[in-house]
PDB file of N, CA and C in Angstrom:
ATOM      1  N   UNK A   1      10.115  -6.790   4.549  1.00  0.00           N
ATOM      2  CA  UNK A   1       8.848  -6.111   4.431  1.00  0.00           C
ATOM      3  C   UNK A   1       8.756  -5.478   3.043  1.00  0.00           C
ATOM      4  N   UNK A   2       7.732  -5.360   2.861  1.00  0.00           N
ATOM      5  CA  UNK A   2       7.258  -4.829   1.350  1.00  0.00           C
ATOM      6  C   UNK A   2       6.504  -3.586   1.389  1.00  0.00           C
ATOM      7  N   UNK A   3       7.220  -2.921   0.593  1.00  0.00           N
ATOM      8  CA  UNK A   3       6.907  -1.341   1.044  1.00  0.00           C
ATOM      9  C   UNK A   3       6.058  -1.404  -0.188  1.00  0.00           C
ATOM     10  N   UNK A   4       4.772  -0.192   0.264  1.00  0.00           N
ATOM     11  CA  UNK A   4       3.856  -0.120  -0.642  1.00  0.00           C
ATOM     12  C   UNK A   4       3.117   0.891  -0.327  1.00  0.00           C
ATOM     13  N   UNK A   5       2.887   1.966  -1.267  1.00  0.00           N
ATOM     14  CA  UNK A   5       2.434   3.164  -1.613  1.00  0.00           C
ATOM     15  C   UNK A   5       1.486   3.340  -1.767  1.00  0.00           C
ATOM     16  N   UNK A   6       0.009   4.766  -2.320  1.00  0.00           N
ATOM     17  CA  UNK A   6      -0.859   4.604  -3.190  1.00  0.00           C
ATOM     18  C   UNK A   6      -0.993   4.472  -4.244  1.00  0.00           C
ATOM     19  N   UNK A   7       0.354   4.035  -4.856  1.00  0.00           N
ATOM     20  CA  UNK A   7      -0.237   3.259  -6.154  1.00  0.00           C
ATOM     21  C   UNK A   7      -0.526   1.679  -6.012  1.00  0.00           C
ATOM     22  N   UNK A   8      -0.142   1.264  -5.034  1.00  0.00           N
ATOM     23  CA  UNK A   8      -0.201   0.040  -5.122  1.00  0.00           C
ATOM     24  C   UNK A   8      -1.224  -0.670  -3.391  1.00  0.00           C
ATOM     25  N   UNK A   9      -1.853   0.454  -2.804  1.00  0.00           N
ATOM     26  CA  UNK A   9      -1.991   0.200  -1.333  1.00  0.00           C
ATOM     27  C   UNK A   9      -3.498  -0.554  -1.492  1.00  0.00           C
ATOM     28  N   UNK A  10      -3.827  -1.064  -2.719  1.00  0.00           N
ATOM     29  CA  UNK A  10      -5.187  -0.830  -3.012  1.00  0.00           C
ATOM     30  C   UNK A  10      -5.064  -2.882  -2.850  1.00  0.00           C
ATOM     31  N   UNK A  11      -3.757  -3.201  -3.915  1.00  0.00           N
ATOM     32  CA  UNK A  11      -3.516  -4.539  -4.270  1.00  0.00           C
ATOM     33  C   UNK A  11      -3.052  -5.156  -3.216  1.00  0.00           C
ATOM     34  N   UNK A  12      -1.440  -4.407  -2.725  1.00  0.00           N
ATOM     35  CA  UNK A  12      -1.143  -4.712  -1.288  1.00  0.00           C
ATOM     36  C   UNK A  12      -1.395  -5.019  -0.142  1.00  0.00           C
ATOM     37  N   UNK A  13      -2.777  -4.520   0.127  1.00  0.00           N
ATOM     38  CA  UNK A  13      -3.829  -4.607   1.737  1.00  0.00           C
ATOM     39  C   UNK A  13      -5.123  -4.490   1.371  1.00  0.00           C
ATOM     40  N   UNK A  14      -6.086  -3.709   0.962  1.00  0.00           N
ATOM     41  CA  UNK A  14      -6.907  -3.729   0.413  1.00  0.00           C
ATOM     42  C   UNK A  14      -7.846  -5.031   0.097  1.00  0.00           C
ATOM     43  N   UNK A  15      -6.701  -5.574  -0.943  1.00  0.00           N
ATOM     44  CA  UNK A  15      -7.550  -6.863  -1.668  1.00  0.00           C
ATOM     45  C   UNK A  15      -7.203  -8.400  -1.018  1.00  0.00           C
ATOM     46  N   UNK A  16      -6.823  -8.212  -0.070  1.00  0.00           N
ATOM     47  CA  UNK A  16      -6.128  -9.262   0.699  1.00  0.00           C
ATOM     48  C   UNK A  16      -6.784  -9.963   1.581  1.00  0.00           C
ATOM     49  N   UNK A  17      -6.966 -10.704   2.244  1.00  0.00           N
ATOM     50  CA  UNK A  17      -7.788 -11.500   2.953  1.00  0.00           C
ATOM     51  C   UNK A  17      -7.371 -11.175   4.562  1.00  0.00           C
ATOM     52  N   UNK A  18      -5.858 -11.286   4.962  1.00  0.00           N
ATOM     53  CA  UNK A  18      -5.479 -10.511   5.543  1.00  0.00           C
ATOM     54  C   UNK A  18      -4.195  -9.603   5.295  1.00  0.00           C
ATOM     55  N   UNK A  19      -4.115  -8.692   6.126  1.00  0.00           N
ATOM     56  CA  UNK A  19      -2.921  -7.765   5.358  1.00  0.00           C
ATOM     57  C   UNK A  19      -2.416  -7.361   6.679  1.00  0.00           C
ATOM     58  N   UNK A  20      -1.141  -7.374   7.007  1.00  0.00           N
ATOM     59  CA  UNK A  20      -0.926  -6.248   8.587  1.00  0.00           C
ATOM     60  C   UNK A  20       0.254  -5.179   7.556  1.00  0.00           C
ATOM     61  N   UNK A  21       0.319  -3.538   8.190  1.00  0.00           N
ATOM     62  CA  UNK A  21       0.687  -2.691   7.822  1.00  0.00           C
ATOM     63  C   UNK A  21       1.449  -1.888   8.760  1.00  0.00           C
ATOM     64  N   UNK A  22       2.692  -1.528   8.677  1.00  0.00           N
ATOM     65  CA  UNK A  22       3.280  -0.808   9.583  1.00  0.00           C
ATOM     66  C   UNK A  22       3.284   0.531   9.007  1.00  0.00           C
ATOM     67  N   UNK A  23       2.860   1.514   9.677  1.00  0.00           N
ATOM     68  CA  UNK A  23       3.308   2.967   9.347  1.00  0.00           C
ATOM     69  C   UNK A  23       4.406   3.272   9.885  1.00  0.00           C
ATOM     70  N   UNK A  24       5.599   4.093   9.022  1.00  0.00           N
ATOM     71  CA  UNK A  24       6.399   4.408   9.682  1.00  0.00           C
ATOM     72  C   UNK A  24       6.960   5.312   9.184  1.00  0.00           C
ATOM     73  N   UNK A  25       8.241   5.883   9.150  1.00  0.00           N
ATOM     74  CA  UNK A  25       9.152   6.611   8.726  1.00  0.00           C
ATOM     75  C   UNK A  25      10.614   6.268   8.862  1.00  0.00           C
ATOM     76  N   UNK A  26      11.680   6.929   8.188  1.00  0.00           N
ATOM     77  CA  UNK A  26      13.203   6.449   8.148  1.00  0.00           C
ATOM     78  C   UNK A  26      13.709   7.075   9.388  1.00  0.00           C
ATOM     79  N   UNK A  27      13.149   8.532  10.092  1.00  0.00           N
ATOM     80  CA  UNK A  27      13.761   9.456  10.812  1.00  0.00           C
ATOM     81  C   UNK A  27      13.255   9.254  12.199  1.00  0.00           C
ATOM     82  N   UNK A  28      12.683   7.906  11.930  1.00  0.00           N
ATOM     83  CA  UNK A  28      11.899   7.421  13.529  1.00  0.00           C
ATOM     84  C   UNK A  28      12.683   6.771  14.732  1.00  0.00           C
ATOM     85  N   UNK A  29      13.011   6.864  15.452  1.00  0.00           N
ATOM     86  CA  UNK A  29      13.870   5.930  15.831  1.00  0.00           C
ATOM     87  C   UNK A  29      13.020   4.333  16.180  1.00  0.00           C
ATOM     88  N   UNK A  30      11.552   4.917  17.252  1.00  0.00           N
ATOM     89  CA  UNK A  30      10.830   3.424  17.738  1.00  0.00           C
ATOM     90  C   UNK A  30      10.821   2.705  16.286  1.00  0.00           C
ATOM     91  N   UNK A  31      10.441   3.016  15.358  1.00  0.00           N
ATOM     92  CA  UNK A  31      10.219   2.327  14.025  1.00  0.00           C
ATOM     93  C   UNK A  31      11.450   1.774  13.847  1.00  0.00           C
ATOM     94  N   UNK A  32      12.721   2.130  13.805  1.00  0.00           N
ATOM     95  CA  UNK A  32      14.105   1.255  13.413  1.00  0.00           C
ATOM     96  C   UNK A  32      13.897   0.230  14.481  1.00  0.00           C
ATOM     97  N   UNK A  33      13.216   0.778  15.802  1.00  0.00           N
ATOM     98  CA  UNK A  33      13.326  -0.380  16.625  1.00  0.00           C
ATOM     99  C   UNK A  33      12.683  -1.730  16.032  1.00  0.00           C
ATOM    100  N   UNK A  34      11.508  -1.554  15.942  1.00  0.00           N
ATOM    101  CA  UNK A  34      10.653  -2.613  15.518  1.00  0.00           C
ATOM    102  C   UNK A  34      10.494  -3.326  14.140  1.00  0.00           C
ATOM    103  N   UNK A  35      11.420  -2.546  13.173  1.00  0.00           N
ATOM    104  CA  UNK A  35      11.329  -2.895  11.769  1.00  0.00           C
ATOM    105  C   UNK A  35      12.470  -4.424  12.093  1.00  0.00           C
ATOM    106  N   UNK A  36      13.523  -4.262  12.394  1.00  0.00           N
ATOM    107  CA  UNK A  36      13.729  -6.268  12.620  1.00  0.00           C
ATOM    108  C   UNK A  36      12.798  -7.009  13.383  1.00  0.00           C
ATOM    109  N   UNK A  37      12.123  -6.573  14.274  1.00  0.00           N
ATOM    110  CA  UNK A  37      11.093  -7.358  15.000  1.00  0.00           C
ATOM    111  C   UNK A  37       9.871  -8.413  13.598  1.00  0.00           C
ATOM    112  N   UNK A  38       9.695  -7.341  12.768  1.00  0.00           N
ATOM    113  CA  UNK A  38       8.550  -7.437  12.252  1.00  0.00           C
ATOM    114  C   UNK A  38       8.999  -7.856  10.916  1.00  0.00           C
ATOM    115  N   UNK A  39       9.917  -7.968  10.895  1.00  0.00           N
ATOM    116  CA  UNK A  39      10.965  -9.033   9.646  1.00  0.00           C
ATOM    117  C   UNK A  39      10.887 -10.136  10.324  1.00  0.00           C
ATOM    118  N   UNK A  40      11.267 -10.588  11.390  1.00  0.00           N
ATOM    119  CA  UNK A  40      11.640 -11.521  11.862  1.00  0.00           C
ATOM    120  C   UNK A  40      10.252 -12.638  11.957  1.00  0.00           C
ATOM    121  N   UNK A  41       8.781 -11.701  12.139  1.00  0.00           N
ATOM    122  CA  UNK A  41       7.610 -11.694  12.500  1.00  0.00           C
ATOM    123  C   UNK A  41       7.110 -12.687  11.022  1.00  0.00           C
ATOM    124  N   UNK A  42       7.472 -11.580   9.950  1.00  0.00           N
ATOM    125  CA  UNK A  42       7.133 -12.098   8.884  1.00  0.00           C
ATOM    126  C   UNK A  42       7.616 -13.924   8.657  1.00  0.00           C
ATOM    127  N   UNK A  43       8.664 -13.909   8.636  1.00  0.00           N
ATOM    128  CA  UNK A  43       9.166 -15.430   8.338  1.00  0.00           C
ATOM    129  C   UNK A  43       8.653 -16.015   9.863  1.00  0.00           C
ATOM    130  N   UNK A  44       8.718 -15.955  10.309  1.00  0.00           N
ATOM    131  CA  UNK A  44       7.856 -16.662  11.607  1.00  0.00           C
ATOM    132  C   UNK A  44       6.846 -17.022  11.541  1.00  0.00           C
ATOM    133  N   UNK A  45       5.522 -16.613  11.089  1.00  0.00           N
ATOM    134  CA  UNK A  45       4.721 -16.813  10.794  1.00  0.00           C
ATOM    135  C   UNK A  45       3.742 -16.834   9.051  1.00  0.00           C
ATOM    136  N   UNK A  46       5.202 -17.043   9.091  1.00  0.00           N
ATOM    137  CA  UNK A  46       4.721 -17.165   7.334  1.00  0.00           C
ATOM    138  C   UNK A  46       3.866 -15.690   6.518  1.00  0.00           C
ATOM    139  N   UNK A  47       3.883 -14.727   6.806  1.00  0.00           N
ATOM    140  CA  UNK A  47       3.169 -13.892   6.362  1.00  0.00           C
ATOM    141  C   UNK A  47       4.083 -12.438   5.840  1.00  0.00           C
ATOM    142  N   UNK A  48       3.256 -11.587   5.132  1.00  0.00           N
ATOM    143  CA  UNK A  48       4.022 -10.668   4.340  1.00  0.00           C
ATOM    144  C   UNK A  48       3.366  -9.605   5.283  1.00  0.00           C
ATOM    145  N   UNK A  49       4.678  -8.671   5.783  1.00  0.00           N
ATOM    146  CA  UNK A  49       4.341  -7.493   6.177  1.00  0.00           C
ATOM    147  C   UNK A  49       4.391  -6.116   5.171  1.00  0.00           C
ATOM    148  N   UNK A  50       3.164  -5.049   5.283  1.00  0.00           N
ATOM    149  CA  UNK A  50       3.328  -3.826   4.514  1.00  0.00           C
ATOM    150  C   UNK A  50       4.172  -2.683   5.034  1.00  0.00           C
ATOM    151  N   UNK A  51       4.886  -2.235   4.530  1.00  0.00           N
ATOM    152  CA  UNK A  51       5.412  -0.465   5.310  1.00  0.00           C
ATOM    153  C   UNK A  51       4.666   0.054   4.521  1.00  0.00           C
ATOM    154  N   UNK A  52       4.489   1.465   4.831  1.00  0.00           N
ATOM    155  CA  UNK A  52       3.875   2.578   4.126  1.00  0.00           C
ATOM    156  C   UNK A  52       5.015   3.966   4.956  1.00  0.00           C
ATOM    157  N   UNK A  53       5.534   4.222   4.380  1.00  0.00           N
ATOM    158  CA  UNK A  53       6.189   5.390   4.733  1.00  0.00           C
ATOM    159  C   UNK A  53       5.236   6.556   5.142  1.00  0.00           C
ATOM    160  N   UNK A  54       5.267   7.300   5.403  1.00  0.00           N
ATOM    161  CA  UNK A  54       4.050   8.058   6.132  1.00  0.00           C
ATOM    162  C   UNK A  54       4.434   9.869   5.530  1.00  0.00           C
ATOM    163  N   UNK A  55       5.861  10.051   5.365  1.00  0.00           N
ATOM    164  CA  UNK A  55       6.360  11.249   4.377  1.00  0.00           C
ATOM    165  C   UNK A  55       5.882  11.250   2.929  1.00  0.00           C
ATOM    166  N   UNK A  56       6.351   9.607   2.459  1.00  0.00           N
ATOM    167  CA  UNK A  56       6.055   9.564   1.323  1.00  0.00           C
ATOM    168  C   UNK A  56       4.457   9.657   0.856  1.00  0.00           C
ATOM    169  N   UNK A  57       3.027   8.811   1.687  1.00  0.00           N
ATOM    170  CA  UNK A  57       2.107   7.875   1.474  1.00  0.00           C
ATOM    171  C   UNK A  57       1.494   9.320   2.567  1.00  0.00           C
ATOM    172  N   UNK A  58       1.459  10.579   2.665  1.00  0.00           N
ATOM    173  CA  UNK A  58       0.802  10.949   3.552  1.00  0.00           C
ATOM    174  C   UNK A  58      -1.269  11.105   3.248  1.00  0.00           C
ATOM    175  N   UNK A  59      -1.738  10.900   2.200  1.00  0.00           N
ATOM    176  CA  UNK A  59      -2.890  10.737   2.046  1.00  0.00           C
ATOM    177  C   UNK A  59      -3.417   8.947   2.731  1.00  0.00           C
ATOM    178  N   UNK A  60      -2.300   8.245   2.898  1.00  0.00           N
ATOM    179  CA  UNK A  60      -2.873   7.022   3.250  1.00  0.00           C
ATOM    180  C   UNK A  60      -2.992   6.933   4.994  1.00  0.00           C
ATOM    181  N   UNK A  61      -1.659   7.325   5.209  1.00  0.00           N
ATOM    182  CA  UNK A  61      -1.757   7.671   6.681  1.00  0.00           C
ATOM    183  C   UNK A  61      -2.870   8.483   7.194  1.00  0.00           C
ATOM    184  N   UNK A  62      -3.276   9.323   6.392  1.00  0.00           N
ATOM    185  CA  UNK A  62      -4.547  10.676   7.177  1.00  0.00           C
ATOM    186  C   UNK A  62      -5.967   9.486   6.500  1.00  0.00           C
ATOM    187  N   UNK A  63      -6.290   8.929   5.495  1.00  0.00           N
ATOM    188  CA  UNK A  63      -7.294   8.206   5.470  1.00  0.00           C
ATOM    189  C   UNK A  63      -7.411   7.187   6.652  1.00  0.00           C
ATOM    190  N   UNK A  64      -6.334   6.432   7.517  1.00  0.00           N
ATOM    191  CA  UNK A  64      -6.368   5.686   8.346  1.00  0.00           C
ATOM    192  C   UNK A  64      -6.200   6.552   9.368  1.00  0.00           C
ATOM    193  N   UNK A  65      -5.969   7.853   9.571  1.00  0.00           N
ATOM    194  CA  UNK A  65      -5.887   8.604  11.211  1.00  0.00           C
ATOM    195  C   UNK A  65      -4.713   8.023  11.787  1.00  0.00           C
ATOM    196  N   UNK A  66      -3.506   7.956  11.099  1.00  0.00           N
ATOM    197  CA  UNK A  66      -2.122   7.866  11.920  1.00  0.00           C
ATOM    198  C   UNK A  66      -1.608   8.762  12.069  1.00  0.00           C
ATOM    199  N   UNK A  67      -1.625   9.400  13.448  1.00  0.00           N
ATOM    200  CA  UNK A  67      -0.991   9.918  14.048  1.00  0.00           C
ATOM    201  C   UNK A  67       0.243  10.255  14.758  1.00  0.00           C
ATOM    202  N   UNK A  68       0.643   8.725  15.371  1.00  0.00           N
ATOM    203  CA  UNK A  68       1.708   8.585  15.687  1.00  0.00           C
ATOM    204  C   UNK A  68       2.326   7.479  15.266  1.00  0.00           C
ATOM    205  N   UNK A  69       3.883   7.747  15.212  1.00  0.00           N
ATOM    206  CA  UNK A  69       4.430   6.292  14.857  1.00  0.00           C
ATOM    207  C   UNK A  69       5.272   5.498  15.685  1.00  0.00           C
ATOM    208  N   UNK A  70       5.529   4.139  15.101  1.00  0.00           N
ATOM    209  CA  UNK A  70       4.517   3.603  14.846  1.00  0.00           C
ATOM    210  C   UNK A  70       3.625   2.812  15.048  1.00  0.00           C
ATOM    211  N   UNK A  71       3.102   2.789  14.053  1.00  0.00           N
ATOM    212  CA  UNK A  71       1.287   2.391  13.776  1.00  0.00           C
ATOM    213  C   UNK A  71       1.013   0.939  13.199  1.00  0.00           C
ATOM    214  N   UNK A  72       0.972   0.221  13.659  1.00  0.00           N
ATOM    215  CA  UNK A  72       0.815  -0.851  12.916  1.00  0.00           C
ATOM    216  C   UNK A  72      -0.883  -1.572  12.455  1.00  0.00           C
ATOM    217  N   UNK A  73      -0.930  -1.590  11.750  1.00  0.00           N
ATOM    218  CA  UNK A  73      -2.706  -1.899  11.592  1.00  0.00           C
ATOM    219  C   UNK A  73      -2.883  -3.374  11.008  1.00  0.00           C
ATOM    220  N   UNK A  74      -3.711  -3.981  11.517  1.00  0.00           N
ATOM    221  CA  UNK A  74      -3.979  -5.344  10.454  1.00  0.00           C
ATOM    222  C   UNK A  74      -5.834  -5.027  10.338  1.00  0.00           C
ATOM    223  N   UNK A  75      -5.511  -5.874   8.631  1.00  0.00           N
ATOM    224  CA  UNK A  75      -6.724  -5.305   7.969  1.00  0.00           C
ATOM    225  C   UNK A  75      -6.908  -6.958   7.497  1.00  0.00           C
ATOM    226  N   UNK A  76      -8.594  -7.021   7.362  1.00  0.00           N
ATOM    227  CA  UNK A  76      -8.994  -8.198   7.107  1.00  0.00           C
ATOM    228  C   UNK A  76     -10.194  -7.407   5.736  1.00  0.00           C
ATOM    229  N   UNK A  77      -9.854  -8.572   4.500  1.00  0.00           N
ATOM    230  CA  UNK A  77     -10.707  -8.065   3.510  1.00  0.00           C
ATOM    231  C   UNK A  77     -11.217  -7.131   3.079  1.00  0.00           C
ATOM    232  N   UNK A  78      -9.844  -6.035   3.453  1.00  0.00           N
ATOM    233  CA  UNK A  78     -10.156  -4.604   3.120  1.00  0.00           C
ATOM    234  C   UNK A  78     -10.469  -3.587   4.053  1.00  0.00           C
ATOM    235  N   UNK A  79     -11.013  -4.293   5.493  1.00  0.00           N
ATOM    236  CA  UNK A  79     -10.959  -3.589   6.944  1.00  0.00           C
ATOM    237  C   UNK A  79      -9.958  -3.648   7.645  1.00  0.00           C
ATOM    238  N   UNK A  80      -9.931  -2.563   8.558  1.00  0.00           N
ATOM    239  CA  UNK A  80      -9.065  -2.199   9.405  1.00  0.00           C
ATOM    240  C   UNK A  80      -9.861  -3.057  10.958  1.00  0.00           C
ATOM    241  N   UNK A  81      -9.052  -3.729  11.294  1.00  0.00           N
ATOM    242  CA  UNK A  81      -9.713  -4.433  12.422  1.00  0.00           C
ATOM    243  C   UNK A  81      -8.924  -4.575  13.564  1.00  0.00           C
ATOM    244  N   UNK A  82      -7.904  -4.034  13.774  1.00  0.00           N
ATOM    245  CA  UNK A  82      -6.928  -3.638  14.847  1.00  0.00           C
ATOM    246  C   UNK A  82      -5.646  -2.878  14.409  1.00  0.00           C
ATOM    247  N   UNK A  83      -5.490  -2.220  15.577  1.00  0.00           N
ATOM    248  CA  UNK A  83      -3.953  -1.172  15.690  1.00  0.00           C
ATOM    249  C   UNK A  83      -3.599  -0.808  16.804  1.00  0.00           C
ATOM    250  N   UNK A  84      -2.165  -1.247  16.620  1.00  0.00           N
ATOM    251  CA  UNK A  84      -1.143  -1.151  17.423  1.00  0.00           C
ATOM    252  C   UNK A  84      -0.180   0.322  17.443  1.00  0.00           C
ATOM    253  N   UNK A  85      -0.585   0.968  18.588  1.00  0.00           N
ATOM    254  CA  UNK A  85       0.138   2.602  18.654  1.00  0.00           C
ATOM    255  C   UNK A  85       1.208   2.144  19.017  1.00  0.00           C
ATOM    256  N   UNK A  86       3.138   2.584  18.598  1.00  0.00           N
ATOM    257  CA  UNK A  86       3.697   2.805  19.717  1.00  0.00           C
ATOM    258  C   UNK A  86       4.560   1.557  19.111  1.00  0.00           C
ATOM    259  N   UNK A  87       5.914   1.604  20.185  1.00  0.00           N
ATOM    260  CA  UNK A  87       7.005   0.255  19.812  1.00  0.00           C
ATOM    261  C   UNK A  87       6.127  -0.565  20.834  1.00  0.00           C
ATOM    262  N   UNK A  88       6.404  -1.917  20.643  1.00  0.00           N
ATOM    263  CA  UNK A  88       6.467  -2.974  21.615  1.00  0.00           C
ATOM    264  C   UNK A  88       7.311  -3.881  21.024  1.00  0.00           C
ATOM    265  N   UNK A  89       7.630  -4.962  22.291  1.00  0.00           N
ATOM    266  CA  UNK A  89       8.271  -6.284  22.120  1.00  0.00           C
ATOM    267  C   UNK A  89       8.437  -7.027  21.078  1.00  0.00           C
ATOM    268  N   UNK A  90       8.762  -7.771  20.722  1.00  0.00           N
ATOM    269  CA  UNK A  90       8.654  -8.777  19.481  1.00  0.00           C
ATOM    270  C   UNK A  90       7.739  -9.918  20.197  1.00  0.00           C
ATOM    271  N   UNK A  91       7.555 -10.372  21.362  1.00  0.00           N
ATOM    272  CA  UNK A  91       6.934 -11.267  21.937  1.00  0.00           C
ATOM    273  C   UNK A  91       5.384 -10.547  21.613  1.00  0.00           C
ATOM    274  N   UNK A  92       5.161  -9.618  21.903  1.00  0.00           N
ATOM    275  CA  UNK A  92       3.835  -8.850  22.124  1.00  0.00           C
ATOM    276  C   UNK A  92       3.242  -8.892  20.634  1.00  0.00           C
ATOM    277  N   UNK A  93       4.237  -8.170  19.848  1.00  0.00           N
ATOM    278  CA  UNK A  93       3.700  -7.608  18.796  1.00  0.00           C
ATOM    279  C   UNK A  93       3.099  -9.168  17.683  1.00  0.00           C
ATOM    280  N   UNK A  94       4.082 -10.362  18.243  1.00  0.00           N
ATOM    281  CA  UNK A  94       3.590 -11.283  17.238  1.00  0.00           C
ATOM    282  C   UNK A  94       2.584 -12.368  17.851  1.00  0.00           C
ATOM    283  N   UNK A  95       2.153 -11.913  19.348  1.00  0.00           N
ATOM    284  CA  UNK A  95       1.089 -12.383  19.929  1.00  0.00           C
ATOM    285  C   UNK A  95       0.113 -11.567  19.071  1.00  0.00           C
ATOM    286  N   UNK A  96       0.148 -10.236  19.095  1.00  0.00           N
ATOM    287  CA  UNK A  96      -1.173  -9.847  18.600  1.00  0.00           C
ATOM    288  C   UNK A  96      -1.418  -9.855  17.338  1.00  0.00           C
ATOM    289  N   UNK A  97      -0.410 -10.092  16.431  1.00  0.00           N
ATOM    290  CA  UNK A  97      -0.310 -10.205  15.273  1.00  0.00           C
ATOM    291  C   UNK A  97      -1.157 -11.818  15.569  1.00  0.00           C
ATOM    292  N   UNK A  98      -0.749 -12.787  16.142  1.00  0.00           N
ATOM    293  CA  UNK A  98      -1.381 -14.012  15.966  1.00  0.00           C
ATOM    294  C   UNK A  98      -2.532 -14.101  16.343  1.00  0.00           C
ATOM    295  N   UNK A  99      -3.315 -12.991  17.548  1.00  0.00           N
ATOM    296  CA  UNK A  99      -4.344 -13.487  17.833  1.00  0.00           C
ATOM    297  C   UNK A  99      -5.645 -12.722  16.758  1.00  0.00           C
ATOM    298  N   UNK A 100      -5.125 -12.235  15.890  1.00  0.00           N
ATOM    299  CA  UNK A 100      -6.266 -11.541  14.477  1.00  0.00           C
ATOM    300  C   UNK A 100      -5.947 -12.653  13.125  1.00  0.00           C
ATOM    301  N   UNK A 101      -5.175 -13.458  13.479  1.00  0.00           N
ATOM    302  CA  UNK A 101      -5.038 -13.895  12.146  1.00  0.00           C
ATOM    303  C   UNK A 101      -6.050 -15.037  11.732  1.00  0.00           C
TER     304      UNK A 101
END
């Protein structure tokens, strides 16, 4: 996964056609859960996943209303067009990852 900040959250997801984004943190535990899921997700389906640390990136997290982690969002051409609260499966998470793409 490719971690990406506000300096760069603009090029990263933003300008992308599609983009999916995990919010998370290091001190999370569900997030350690799901961060191999969503590696694994990436080469599976050919696509690049975003982190955004949520300590570091906290103006990006409060522009998107993340609350809890984590958060996973996929954004199409600069929209936010679904999010995922919460751990789930690797089966789940790359169903829904597939059914927005």
């Amino acid at each position: 996964m490719l971690h990406t900040d506000e300096t760069n959250f603009q090029t990263n997801v933003l300008d992308k056609d599609f983009a999916v984004v995990d919010f998370s943190a290091e001190w999370c535990g569900p997030c350690r859960m799901i961060g191999p899921f969503l590696e694994s997700i990436e080469k599976q389906l050919g696509i690049e996943i975003m982190q955004v640390n949520i300590d570091e990136s906290p103006n990006i997290s409060a522009e998107y209303g993340v609350m809890s982690i984590p958060t996973v969002m996929i954004f199409k051409k600069g929209e936010k067009v679904a999010e995922n609260i919460g751990a789930a499966s690797k089966a789940r998470l790359t169903d829904w990852i597939k059914s927005h793409q």
